[in-house]
C-alpha atoms as a PDB file:
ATOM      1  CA  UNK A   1     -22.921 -93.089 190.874  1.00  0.00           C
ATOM      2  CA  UNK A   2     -25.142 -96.056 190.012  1.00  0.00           C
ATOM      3  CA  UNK A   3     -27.390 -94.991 192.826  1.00  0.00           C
ATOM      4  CA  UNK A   4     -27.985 -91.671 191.689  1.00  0.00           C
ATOM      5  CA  UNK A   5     -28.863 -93.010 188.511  1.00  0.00           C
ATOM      6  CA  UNK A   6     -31.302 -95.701 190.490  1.00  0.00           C
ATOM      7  CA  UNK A   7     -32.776 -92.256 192.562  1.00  0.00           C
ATOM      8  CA  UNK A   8     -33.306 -90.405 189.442  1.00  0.00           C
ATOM      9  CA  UNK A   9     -34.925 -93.189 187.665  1.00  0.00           C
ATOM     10  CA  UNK A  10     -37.428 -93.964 190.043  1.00  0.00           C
ATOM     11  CA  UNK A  11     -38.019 -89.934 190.696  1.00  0.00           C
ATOM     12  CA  UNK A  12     -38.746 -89.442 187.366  1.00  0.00           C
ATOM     13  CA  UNK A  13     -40.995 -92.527 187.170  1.00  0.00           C
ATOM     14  CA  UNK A  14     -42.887 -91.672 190.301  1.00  0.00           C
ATOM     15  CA  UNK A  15     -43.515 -87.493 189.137  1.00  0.00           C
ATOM     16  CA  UNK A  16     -44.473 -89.505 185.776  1.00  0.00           C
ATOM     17  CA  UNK A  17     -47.315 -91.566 187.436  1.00  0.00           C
ATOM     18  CA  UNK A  18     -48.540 -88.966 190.038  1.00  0.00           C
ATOM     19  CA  UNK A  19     -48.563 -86.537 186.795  1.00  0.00           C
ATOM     20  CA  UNK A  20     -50.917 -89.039 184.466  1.00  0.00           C
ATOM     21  CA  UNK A  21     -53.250 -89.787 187.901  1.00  0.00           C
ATOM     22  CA  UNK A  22     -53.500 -86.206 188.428  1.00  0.00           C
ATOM     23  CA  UNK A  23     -54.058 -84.863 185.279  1.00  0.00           C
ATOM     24  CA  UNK A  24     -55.355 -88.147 183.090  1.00  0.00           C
ATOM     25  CA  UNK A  25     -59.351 -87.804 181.795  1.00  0.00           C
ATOM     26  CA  UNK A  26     -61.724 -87.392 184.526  1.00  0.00           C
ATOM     27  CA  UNK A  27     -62.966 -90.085 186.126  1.00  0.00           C
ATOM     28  CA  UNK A  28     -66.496 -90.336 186.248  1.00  0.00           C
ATOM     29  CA  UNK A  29     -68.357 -89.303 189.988  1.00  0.00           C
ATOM     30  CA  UNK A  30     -71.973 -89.016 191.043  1.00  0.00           C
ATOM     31  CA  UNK A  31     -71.037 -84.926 190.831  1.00  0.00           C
ATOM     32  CA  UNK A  32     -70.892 -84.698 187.214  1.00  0.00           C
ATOM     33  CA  UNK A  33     -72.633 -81.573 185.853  1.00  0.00           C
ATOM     34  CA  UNK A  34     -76.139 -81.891 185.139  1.00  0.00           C
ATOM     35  CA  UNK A  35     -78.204 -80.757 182.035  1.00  0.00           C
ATOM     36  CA  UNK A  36     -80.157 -76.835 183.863  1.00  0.00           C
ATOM     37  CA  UNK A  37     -83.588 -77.339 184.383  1.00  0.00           C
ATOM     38  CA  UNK A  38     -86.206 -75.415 182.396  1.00  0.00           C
ATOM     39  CA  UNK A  39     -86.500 -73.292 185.451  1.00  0.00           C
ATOM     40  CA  UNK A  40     -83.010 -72.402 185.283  1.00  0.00           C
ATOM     41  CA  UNK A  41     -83.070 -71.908 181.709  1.00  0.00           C
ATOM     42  CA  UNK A  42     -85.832 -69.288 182.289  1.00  0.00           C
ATOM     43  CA  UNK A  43     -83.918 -67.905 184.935  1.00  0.00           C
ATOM     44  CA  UNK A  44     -80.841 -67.131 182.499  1.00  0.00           C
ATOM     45  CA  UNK A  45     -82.764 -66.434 179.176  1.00  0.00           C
ATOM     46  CA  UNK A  46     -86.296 -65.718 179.772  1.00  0.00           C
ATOM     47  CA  UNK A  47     -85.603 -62.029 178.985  1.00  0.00           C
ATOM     48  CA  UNK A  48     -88.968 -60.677 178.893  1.00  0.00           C
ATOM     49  CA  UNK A  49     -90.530 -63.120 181.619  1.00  0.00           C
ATOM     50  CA  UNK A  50     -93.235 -64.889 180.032  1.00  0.00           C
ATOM     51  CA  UNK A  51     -92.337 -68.024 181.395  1.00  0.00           C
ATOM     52  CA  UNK A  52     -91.972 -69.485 177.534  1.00  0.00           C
ATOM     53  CA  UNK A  53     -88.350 -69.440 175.668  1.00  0.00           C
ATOM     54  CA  UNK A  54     -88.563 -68.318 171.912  1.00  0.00           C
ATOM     55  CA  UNK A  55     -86.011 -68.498 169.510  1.00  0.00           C
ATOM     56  CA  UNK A  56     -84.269 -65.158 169.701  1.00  0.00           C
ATOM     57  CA  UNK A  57     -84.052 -65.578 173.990  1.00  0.00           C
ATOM     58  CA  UNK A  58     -82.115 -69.193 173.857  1.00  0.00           C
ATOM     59  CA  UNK A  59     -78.678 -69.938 172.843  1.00  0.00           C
ATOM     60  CA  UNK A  60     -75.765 -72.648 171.979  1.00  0.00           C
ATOM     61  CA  UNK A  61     -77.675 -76.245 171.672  1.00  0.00           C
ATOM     62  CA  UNK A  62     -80.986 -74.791 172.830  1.00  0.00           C
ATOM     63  CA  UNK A  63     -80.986 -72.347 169.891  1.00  0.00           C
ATOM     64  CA  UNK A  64     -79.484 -75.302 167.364  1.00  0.00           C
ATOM     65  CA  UNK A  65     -82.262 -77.700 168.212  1.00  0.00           C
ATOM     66  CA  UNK A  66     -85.175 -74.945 168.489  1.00  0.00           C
ATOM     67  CA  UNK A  67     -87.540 -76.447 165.599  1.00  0.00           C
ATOM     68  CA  UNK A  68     -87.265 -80.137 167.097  1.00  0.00           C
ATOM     69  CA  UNK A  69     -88.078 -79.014 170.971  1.00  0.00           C
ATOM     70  CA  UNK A  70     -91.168 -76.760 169.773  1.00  0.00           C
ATOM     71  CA  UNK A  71     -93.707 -79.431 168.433  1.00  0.00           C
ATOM     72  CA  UNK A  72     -96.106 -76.766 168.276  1.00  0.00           C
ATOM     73  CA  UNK A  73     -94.576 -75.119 165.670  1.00  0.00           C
ATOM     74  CA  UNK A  74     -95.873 -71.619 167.719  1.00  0.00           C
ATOM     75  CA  UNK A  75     -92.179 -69.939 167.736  1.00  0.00           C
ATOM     76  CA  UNK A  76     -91.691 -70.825 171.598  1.00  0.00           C
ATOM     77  CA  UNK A  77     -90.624 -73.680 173.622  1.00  0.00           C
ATOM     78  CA  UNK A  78     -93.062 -74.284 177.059  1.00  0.00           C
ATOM     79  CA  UNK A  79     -91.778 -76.674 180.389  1.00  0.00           C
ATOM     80  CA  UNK A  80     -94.183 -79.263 178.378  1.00  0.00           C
ATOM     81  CA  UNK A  81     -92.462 -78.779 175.221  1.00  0.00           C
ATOM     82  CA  UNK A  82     -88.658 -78.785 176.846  1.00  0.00           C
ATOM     83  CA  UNK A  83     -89.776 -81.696 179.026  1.00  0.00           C
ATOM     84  CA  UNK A  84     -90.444 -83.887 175.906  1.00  0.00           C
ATOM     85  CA  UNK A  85     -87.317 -83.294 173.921  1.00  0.00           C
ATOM     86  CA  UNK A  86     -84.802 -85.558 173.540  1.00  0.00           C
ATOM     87  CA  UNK A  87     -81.923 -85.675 176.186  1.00  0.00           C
ATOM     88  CA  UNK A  88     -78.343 -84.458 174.652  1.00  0.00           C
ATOM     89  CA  UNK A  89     -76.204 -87.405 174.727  1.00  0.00           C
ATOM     90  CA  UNK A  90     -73.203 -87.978 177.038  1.00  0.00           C
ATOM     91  CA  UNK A  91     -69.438 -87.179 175.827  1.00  0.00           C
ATOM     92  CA  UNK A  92     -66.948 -89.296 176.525  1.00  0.00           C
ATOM     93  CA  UNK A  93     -63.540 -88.040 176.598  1.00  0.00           C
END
């Protein structure tokens, strides 16, 4: 009896630390996501192809920032422009 109880015991407290290593917060790797390129902004947005990214073309964080990224105030955010704007900050989870 008292080595079923043992079994279960350290069964439970195995499947308990296999569980947490699987599914704890990811640990950080040289294949974390990176921030798109303009180019691959323009690529998903750039609807009518002019190689420039105004405000009714971006979304999400793009869209919320709009007014700081285009310095030029000219309604449109260039490579130059999206180049020169502050880098989102990292989450940590």
């Amino acid at each position: 009896m008292k080595s079923n109880k043992l079994s279960t015991v350290v069964l439970v407290f195995g499947l308990t630390l296999i569980t947490n290593l699987t599914f704890g917060q990811p640990q950080k790797s040289k294949d974390q996501k990176q921030p798109p390129t303009f180019s691959e902004l323009l690529e998903k947005m750039d609807a009518n192809t002019d190689s420039k990214l105004s405000l009714d073309e971006v979304k999400g964080e793009l869209q919320k920032h709009f007014t700081k990224i285009d310095t030029d105030e000219d309604g449109f955010i260039t490579k130059a422009e999206f180049e020169k704007a502050p880098k989102p900050k990292k989450r940590d989870k």
